[in-house]
C-alpha atoms as a PDB file:
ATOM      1  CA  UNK A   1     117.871  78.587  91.361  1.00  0.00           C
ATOM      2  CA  UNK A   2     120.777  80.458  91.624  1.00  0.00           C
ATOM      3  CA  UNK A   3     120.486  82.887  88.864  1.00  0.00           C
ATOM      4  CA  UNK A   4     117.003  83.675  90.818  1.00  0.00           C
ATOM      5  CA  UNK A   5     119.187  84.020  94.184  1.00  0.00           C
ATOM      6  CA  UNK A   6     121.083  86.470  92.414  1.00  0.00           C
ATOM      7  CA  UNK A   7     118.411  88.529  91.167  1.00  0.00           C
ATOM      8  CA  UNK A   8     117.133  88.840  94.701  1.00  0.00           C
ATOM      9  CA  UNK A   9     120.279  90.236  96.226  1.00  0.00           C
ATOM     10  CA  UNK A  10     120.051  92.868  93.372  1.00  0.00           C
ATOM     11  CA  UNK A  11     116.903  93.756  94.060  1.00  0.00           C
ATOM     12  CA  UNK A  12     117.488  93.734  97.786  1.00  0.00           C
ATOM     13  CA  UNK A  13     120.440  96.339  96.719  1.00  0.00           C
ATOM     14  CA  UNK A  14     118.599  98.695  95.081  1.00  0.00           C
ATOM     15  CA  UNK A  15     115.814  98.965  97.477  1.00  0.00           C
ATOM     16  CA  UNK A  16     118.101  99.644  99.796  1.00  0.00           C
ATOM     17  CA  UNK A  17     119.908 102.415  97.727  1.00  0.00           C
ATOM     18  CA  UNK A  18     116.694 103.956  96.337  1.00  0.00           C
ATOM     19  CA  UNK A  19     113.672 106.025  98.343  1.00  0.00           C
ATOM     20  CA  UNK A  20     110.273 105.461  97.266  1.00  0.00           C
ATOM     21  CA  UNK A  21     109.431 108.647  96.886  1.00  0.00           C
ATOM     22  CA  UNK A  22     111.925 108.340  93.787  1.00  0.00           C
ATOM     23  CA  UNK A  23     110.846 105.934  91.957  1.00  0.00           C
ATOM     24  CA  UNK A  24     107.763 106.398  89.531  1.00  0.00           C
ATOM     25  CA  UNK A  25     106.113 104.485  86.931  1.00  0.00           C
ATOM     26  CA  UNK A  26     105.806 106.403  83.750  1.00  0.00           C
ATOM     27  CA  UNK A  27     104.366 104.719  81.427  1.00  0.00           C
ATOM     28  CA  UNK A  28     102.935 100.877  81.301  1.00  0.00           C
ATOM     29  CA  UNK A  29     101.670  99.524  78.325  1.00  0.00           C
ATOM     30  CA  UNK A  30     100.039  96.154  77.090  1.00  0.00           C
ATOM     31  CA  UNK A  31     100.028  95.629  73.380  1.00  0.00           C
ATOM     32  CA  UNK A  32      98.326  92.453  70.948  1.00  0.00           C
ATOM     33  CA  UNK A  33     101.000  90.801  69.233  1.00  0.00           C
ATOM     34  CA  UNK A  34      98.944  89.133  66.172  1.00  0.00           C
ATOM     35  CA  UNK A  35      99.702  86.423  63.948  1.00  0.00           C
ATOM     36  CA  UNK A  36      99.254  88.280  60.125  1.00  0.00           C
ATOM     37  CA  UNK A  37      98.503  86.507  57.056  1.00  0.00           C
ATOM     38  CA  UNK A  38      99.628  87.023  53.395  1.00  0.00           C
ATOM     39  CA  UNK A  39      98.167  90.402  53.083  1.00  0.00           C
ATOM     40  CA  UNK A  40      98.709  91.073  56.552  1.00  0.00           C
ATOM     41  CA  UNK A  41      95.501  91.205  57.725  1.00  0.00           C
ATOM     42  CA  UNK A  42      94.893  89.629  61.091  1.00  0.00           C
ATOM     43  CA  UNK A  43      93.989  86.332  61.846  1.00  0.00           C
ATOM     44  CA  UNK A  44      94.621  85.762  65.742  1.00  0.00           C
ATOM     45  CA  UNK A  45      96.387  87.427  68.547  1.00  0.00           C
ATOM     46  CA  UNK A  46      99.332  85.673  69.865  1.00  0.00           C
ATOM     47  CA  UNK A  47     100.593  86.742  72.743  1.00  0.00           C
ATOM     48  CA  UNK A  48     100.540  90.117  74.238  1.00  0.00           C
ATOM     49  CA  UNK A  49     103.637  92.767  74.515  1.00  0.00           C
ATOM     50  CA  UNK A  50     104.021  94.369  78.113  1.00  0.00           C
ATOM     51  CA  UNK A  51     106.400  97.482  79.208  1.00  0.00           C
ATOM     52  CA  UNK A  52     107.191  99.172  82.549  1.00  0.00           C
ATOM     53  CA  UNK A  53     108.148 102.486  81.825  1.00  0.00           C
ATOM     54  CA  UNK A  54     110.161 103.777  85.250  1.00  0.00           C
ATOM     55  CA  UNK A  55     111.770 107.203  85.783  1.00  0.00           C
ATOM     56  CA  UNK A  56     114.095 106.594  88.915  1.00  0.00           C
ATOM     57  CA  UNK A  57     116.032 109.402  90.885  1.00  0.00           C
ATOM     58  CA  UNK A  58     119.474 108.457  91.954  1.00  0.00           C
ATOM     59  CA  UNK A  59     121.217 111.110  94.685  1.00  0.00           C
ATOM     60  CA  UNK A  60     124.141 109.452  95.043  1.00  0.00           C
ATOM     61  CA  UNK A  61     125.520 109.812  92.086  1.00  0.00           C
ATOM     62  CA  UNK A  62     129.024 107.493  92.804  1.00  0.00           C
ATOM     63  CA  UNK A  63     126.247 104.202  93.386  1.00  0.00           C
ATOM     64  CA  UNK A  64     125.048 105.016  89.645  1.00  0.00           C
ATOM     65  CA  UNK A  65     126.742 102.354  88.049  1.00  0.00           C
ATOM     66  CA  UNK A  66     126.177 100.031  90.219  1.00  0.00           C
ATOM     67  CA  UNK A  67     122.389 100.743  89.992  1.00  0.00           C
ATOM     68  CA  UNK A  68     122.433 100.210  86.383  1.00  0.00           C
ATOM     69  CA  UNK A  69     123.908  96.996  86.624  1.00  0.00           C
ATOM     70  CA  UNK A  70     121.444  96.179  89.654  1.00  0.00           C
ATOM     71  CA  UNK A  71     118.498  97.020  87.483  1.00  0.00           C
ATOM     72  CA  UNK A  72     119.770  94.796  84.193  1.00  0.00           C
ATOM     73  CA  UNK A  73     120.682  91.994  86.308  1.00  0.00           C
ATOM     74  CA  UNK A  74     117.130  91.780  88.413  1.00  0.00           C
ATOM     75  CA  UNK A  75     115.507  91.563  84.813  1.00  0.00           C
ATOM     76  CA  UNK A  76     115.291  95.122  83.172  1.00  0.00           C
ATOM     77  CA  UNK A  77     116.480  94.907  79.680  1.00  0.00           C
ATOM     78  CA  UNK A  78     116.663  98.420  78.290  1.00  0.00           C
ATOM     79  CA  UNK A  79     117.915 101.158  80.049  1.00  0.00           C
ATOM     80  CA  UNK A  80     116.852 104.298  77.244  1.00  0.00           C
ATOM     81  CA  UNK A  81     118.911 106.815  79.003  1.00  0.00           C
ATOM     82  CA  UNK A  82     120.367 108.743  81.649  1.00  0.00           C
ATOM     83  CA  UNK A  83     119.664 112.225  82.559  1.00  0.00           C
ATOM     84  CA  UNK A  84     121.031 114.146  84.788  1.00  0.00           C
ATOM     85  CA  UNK A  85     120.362 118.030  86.872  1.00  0.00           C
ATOM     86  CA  UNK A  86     120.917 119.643  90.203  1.00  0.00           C
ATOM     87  CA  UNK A  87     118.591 119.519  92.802  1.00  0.00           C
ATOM     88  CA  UNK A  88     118.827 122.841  94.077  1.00  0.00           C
ATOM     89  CA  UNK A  89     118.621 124.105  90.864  1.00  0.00           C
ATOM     90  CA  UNK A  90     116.180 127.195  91.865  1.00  0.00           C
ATOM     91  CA  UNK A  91     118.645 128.966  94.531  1.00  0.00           C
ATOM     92  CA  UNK A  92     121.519 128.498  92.198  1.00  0.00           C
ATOM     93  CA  UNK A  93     120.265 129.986  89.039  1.00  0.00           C
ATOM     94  CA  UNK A  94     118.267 132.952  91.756  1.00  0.00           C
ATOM     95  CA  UNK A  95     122.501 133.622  92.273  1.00  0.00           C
ATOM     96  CA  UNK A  96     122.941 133.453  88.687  1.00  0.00           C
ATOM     97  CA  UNK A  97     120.060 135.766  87.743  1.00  0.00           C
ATOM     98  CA  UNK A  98     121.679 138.367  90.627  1.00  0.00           C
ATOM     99  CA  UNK A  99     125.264 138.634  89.115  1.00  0.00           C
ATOM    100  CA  UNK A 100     123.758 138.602  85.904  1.00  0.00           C
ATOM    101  CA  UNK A 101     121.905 141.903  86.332  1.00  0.00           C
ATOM    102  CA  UNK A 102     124.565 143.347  88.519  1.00  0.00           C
ATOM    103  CA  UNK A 103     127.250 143.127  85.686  1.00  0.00           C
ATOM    104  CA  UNK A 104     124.765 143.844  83.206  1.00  0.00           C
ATOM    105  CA  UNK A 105     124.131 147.273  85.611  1.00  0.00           C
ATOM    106  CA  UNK A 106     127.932 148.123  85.957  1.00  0.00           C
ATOM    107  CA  UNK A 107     128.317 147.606  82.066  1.00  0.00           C
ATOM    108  CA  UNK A 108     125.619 149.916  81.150  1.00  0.00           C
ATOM    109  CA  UNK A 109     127.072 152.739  83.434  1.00  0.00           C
ATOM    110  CA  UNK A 110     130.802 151.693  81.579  1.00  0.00           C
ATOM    111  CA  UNK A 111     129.191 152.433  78.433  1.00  0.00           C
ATOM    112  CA  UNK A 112     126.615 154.963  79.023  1.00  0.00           C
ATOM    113  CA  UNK A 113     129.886 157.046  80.500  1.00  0.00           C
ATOM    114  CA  UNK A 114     131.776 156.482  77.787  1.00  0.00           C
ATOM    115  CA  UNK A 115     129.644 157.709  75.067  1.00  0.00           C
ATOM    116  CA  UNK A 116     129.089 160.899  77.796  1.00  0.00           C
ATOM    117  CA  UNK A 117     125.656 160.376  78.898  1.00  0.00           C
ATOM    118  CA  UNK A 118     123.937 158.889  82.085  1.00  0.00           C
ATOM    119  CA  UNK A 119     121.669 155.604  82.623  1.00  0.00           C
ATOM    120  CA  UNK A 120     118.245 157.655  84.009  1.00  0.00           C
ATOM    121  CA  UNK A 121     116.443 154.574  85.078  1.00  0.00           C
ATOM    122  CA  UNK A 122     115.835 150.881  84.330  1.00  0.00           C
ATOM    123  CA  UNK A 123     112.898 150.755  81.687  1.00  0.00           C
ATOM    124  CA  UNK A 124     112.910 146.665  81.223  1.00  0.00           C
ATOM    125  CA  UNK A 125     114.236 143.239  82.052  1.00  0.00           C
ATOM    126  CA  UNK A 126     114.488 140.281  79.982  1.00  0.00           C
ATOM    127  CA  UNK A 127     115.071 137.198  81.201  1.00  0.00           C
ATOM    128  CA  UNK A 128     116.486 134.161  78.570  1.00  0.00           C
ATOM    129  CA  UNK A 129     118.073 132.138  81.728  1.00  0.00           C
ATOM    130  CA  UNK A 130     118.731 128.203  81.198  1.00  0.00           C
ATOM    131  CA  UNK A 131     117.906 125.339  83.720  1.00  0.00           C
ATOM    132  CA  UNK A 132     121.108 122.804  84.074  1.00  0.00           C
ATOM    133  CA  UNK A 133     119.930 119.192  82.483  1.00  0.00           C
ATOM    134  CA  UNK A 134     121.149 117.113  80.061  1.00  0.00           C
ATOM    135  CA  UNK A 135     120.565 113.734  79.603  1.00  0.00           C
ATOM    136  CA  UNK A 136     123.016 110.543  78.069  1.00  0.00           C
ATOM    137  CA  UNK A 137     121.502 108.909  75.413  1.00  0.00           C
ATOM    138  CA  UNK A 138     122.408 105.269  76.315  1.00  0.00           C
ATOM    139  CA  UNK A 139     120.328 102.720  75.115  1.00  0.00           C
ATOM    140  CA  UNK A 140     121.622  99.086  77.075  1.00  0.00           C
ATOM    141  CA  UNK A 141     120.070  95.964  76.040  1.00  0.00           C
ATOM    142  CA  UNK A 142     120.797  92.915  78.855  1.00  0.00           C
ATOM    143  CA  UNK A 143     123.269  90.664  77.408  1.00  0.00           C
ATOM    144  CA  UNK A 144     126.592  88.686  78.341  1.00  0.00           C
ATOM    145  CA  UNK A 145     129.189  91.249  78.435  1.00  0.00           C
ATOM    146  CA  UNK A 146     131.118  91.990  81.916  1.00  0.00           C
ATOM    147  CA  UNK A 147     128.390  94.065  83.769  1.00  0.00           C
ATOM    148  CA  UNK A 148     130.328  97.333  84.056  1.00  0.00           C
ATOM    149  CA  UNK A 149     128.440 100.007  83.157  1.00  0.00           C
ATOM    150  CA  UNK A 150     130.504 103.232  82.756  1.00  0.00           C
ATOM    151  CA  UNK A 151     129.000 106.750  83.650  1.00  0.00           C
ATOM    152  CA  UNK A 152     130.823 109.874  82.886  1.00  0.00           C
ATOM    153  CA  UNK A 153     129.180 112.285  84.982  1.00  0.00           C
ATOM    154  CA  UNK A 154     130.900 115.587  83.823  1.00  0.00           C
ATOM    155  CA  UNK A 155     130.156 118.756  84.267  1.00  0.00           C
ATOM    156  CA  UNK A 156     126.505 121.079  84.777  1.00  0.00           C
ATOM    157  CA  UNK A 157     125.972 124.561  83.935  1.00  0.00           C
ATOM    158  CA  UNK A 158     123.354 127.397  85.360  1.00  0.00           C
ATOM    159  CA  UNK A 159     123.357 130.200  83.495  1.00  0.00           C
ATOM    160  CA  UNK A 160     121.240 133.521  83.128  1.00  0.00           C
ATOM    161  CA  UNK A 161     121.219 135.705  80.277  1.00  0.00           C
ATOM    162  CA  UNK A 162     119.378 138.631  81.202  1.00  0.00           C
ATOM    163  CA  UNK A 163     118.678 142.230  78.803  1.00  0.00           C
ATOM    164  CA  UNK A 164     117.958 145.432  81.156  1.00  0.00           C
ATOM    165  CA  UNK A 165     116.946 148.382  79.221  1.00  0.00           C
ATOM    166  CA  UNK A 166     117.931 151.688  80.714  1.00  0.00           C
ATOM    167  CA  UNK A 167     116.442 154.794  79.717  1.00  0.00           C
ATOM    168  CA  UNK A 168     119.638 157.683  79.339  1.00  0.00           C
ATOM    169  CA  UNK A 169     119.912 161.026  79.824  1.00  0.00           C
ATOM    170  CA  UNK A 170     122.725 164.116  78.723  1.00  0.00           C
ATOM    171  CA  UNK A 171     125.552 163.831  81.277  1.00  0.00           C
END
């Protein structure tokens, strides 16, 4: 009784700490478990093999941990992994994209002067730019141990890689 006590107050935690609107079911799946015999063909089914699937979004990202360990200790037990991005990913790499062409701009004009000719006119833009995500591949499987469960957040990265293509002319 007060193991199930317990796994209340976690689950009273995280609904606290988590919005609906970020938490979604991705996958559920029930699968036969059979009972096989000698040439593994089947004879009965056994039982049946259920998973939840659950993609949650955590915005607080110093309550992480602690989520974790809510989540094993109100029953979950696999947590496949951790990924993480920025929210306002679009306005950051649009500010990436900018300085990217502006330095690509003043570079062309650098060289284009240096090997005495002109840049006419911008003839084409390429853009190879990268979204910031990465995800930690942590697989944890509920079991004794202490209940920490350490997240090193680190760093993310937004960058843009753009090509312009000038047309030249004769200085």
């Amino acid at each position: 009784m007060k193991q199930q006590g317990k796994e209340n107050a976690y689950q009273v935690f995280f609904l606290e700490i988590i919005e609906d609107q970020d938490v979604q079911t991705s996958s559920f799946n029930v699968n036969p478990q059979f009972k096989r015999g000698p040439n593994f063909e089947i004879i009965r089914i056994t039982g049946y093999e259920i998973s939840n699937h659950v993609r949650i979004i955590v915005r607080d990202l110093d309550k992480l941990g602690q989520i974790l360990d809510a989540l094993i200790a109100a029953g979950s037990n696999r947590v496949s992994s951790v990924g993480f991005s920025i929210e306002n990913n679009k306005e950051i790499l649009k500010t990436a994209r900018t300085s990217a062409v502006a330095y690509a701009t003043r570079t062309a004009g650098i060289l284009a002067g240096a090997a005495g000719v002109q840049v006419r006119k911008l003839i084409a833009i390429t853009d190879q730019s990268t979204s910031a995500l990465y995800a930690v591949p942590i697989i944890t499987f509920a079991s004794g141990g202490d209940g920490k469960v350490p997240i090193a957040i680190g760093q993310l990265k937004v960058s843009s890689s753009i090509t312009l293509q000038f047309e030249l002319m004769n200085a």
